[in-house]
Each structure stands twice: as structure tokens, then as C-alpha cells.
Protein backbone atom coordinates (compact mmCIF):
# COMPACT_ATOMS: atom_id res chain seq x y z
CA UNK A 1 166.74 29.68 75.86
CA UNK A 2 165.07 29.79 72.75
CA UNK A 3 167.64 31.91 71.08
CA UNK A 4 170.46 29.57 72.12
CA UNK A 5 168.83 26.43 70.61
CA UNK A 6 168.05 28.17 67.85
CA UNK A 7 172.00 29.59 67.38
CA UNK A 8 173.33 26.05 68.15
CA UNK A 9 170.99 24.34 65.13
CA UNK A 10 171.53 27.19 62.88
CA UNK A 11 175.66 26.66 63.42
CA UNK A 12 176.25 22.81 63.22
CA UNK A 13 173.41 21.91 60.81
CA UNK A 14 174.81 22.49 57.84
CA UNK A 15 178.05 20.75 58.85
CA UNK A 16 176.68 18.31 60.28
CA UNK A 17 173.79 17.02 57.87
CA UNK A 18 174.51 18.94 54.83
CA UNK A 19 174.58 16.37 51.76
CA UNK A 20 177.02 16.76 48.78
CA UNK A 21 175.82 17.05 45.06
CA UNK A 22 175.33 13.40 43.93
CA UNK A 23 178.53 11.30 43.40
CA UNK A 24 178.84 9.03 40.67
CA UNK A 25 180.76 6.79 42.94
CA UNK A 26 180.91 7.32 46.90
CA UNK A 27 184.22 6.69 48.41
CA UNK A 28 184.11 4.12 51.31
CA UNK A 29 183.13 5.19 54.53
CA UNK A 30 186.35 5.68 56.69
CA UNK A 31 187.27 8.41 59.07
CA UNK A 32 188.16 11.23 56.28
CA UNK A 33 185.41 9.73 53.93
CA UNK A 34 182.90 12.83 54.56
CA UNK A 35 179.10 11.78 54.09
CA UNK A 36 177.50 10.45 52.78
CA UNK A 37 179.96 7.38 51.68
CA UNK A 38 179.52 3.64 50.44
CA UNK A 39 179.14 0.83 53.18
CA UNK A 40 180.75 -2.47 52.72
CA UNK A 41 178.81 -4.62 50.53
CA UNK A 42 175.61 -5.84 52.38
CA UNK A 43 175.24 -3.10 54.95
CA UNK A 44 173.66 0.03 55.33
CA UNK A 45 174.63 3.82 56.05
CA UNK A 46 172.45 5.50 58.50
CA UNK A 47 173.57 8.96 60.25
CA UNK A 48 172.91 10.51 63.84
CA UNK A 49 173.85 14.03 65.46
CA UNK A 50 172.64 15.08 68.59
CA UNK A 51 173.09 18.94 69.72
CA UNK A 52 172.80 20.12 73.46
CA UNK A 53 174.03 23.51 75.76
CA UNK A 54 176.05 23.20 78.33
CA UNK A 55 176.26 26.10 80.72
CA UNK A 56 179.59 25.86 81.30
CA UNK A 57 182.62 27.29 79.77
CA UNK A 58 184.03 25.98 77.18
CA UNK A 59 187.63 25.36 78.81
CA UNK A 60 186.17 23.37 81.46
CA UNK A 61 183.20 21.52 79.07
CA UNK A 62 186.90 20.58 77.06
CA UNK A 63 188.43 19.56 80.17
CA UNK A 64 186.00 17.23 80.86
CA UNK A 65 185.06 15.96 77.39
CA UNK A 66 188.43 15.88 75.63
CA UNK A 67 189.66 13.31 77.40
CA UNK A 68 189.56 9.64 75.28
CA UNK A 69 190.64 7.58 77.75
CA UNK A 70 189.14 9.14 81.19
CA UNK A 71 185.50 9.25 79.93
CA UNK A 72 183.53 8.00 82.89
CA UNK A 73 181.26 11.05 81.95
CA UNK A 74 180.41 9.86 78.82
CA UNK A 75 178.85 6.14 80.43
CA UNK A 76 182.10 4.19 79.39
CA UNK A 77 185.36 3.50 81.63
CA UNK A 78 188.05 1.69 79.72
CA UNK A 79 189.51 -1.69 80.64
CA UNK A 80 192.21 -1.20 78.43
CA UNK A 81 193.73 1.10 76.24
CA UNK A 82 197.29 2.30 74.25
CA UNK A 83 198.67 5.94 74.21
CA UNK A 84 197.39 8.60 75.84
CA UNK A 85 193.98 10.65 76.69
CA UNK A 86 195.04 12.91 73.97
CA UNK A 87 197.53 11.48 71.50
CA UNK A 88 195.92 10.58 67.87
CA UNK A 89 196.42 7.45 67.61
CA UNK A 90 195.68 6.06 71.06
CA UNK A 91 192.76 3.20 71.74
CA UNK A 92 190.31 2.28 74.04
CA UNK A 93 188.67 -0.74 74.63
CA UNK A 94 185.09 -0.25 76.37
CA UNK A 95 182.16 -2.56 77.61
CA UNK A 96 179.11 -0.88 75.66
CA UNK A 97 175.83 -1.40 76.35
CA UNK A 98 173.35 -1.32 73.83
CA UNK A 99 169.64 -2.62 72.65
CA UNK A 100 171.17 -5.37 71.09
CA UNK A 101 173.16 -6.06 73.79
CA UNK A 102 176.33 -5.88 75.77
CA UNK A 103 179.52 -5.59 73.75
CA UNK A 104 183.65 -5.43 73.81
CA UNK A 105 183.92 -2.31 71.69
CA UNK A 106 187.89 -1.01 70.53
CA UNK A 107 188.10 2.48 69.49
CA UNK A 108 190.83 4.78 67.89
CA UNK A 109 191.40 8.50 68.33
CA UNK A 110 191.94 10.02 64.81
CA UNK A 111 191.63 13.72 65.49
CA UNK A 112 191.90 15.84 68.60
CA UNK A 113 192.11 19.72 67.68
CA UNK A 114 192.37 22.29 70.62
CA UNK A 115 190.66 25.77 69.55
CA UNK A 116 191.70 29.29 70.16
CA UNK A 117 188.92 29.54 72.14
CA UNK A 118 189.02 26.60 74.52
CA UNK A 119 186.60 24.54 72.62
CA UNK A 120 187.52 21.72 70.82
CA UNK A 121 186.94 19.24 67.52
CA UNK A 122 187.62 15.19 68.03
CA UNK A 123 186.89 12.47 65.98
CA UNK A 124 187.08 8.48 67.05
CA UNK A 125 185.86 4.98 65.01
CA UNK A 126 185.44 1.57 66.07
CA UNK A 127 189.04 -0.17 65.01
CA UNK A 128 188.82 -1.43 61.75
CA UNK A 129 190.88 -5.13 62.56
CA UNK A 130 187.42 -5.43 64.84
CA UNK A 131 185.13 -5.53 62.41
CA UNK A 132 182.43 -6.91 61.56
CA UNK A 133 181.02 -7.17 65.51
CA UNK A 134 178.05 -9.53 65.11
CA UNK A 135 174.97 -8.47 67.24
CA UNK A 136 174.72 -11.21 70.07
CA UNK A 137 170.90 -11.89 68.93
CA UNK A 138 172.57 -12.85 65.00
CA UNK A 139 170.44 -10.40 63.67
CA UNK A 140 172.38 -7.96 62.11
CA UNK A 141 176.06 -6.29 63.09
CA UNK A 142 178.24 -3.54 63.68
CA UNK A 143 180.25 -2.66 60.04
CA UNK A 144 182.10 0.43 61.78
CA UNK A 145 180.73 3.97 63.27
CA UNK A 146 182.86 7.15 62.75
CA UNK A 147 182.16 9.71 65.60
CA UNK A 148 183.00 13.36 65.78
CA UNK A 149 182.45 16.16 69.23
CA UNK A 150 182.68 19.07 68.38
CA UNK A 151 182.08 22.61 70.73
CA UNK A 152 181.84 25.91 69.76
CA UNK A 153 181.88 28.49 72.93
CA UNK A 154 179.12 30.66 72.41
CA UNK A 155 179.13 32.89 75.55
CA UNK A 156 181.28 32.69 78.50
CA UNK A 157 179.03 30.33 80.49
CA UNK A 158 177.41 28.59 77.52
CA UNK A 159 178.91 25.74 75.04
CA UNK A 160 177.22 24.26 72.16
CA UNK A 161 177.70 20.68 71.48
CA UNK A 162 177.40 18.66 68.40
CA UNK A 163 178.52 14.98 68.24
CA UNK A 164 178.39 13.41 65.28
CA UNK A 165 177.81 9.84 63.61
CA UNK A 166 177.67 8.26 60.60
CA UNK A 167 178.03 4.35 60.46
CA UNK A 168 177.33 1.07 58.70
CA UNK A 169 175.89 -1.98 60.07
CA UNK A 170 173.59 -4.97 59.09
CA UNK A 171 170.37 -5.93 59.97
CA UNK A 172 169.32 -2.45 61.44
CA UNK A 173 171.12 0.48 63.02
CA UNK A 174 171.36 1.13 66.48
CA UNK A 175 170.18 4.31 68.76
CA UNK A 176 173.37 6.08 68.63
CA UNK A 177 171.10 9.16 69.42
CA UNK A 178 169.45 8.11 73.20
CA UNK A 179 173.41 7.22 74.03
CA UNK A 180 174.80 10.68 72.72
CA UNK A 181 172.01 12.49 74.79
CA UNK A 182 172.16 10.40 77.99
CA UNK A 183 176.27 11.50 77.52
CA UNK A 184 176.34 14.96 77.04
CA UNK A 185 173.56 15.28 80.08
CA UNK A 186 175.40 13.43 82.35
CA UNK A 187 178.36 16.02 81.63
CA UNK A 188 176.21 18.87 82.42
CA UNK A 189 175.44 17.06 85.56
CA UNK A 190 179.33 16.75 86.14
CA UNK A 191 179.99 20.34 85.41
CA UNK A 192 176.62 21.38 87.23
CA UNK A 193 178.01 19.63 90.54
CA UNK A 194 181.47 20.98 90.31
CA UNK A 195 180.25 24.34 90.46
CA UNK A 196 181.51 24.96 86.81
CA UNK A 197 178.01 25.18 85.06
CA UNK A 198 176.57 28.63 86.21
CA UNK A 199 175.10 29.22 82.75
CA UNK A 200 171.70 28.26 80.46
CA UNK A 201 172.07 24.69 79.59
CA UNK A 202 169.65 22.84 76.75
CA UNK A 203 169.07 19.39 77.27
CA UNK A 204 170.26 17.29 74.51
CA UNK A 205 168.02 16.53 71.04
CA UNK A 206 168.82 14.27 68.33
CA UNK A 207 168.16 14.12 64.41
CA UNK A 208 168.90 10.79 62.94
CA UNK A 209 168.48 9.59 59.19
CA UNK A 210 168.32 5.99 58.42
């Protein structure tokens, strides 16, 4: 178990923490931006990526996770959406809960990439023409969140997981962390139940930076 969690931080760290040489100028955060970038004027940047191991392999761990629209696994079930579970382009619109309260959240899916080896890379943001999303308490507010899962299949009954955020908002940024780990265990409970998780699994840990 150890050895695992050690393998899984030693792969995704540096992807997905590692900070560029100093810019002179940051481009604006946007789905292709890379990190760190510039918020809109008056926010703030603050970054989250939780890692976990799901015993499972990876083709099924992508079955269940790949999905944007059918994603009752990850705590949300659309009440609306455009295109397709996995067409680029498609939307979502979501009730999220959240410690600043309960919201109407719209999402795009920017990237979906399917991997040799049944794993799999995809990347969603909250839809720019909803922004800014005031926090009901008018203490701050969602400027936009960029999120990326990605899985790498270790061994044949264990996938590491890595999801990814990086987003701007006012006042002061959520817990995207204690969502991404409440998500990715309630998959291993999915898999575990289906019979489809007869691997090691690691329960999910975050490191966040704002």
C-alpha cells in the first residue's frame, strides 16, 4: 500500500503542481492557460489536486468515470445538458452543493482523451457566459474553475487517480478538495459493489495551495 501511494504522488506531482519559471506576464486563466495564470481583475487563483487508488481496472474505473453527463458517481445528476456523455463540447447543468451554499452550476467538456491503455485524460470548466456566480451569502464568488481527471493504470487491478483544479473566485476559495475525495470514494464504492474492484485501493488525499 505504501508503495502504491508513493508511485501515484511520485507520477502526477510534477504535472500536477509543478510551477513554471516566472512569467513576466501570465496569460488568463482559461482551459489551455496551464498554471499558474492571471485571474480576472479582483479575484484570486488558488489550486487543488486530490490523488486516490482505485482497485479496479482501469477500463472499468473509465467506464464509470468518463462519462460527463451520467455522473451520479461523482455526487451530481444533471437536470439538463447538450451533446453527449463524451462529445467535447457537450454541457451539463448540475445542482452543486457547497459551504457557501447550494448552486445552478453549467459546465463544458473541453477534452476527453481515451488511452492505449484503458485509462483516460478529461478536462471540464464552469461555462464562461455564467460567470461571475455570486456566493448566496454576498461574500465572495465563483470567477471560473478549470478541472482535469486524469488515470494512469498502474497494475491490472489498480488505477491511480489525479483530478485536478485550478480556479478564480472572490472573497475566498472553496473546498474543491473534500468534494474531489468524497467523489472518487464513492466510485470505489461503485466499482467495489459491482464486483469490479478486486484490487488495493487508497483512499483519496488532497494538496491544495491558496
Amino acid at each position: 500500500m505504501k508503495l502504491l501511494r508513493n508511485l501515484l504522488t511520485f507520477f502526477f506531482t510534477s504535472a500536477a503542481l509543478a510551477i513554471p519559471a516566472k512569467q513576466a506576464t501570465l496569460a488568463a486563466c482559461s482551459t489551455n492557460s496551464g498554471t499558474p495564470c492571471s485571474c480576472p481583475a479582483g479575484s484570486e487563483y488558488a489550486e487543488s489536486v486530490t490523488f486516490a487508488v482505485i482497485g479496479a481496472a482501469a477500463q472499468d474505473v473509465t467506464a464509470l468515470a468518463s462519462d460527463f453527463i451520467n455522473t451520479a458517481w461523482l455526487g451530481l445528476v444533471p437536470y439538463a445538458y447538450t451533446g453527449s456523455g463524451n462529445k467535447v463540447g457537450s454541457t451539463r447543468s448540475s445542482t452543486l452543493s457547497t459551504t457557501e451554499g447550494v448552486y445552478n452550476v453549467t459546465e463544458k467538456l473541453t477534452k476527453l482523451t481515451s488511452l492505449p491503455n484503458g485509462a483516460f485524460i478529461q478536462r471540464f470548466e464552469q461555462l464562461k457566459s455564467t460567470l461571475p456566480l455570486e456566493y448566496y451569502a454576498k461574500n465572495g464568488s465563483f470567477q471560473g474553475y478549470w478541472i482535469t481527471f486524469e488515470t494512469k493504470s498502474v497494475f491490472q487491478y489498480e488505477t491511480a487517480i489525479v483530478s485536478s483544479v485550478y480556479t478564480c473566485a472572490t472573497g475566498h476559495p472553496l473546498d474543491f478538495g473534500a468534494f474531489m475525495r468524497s467523489a472518487w470514494a464513492n466510485a470505489t464504492d461503485v466499482l467495489t459493489k459491482q464486483g469490479k474492484a478486486p484490487g488495493e485501493s487508497i483512499a483519496p488525499y488532497t494538496v491544495q495551495l491558496w
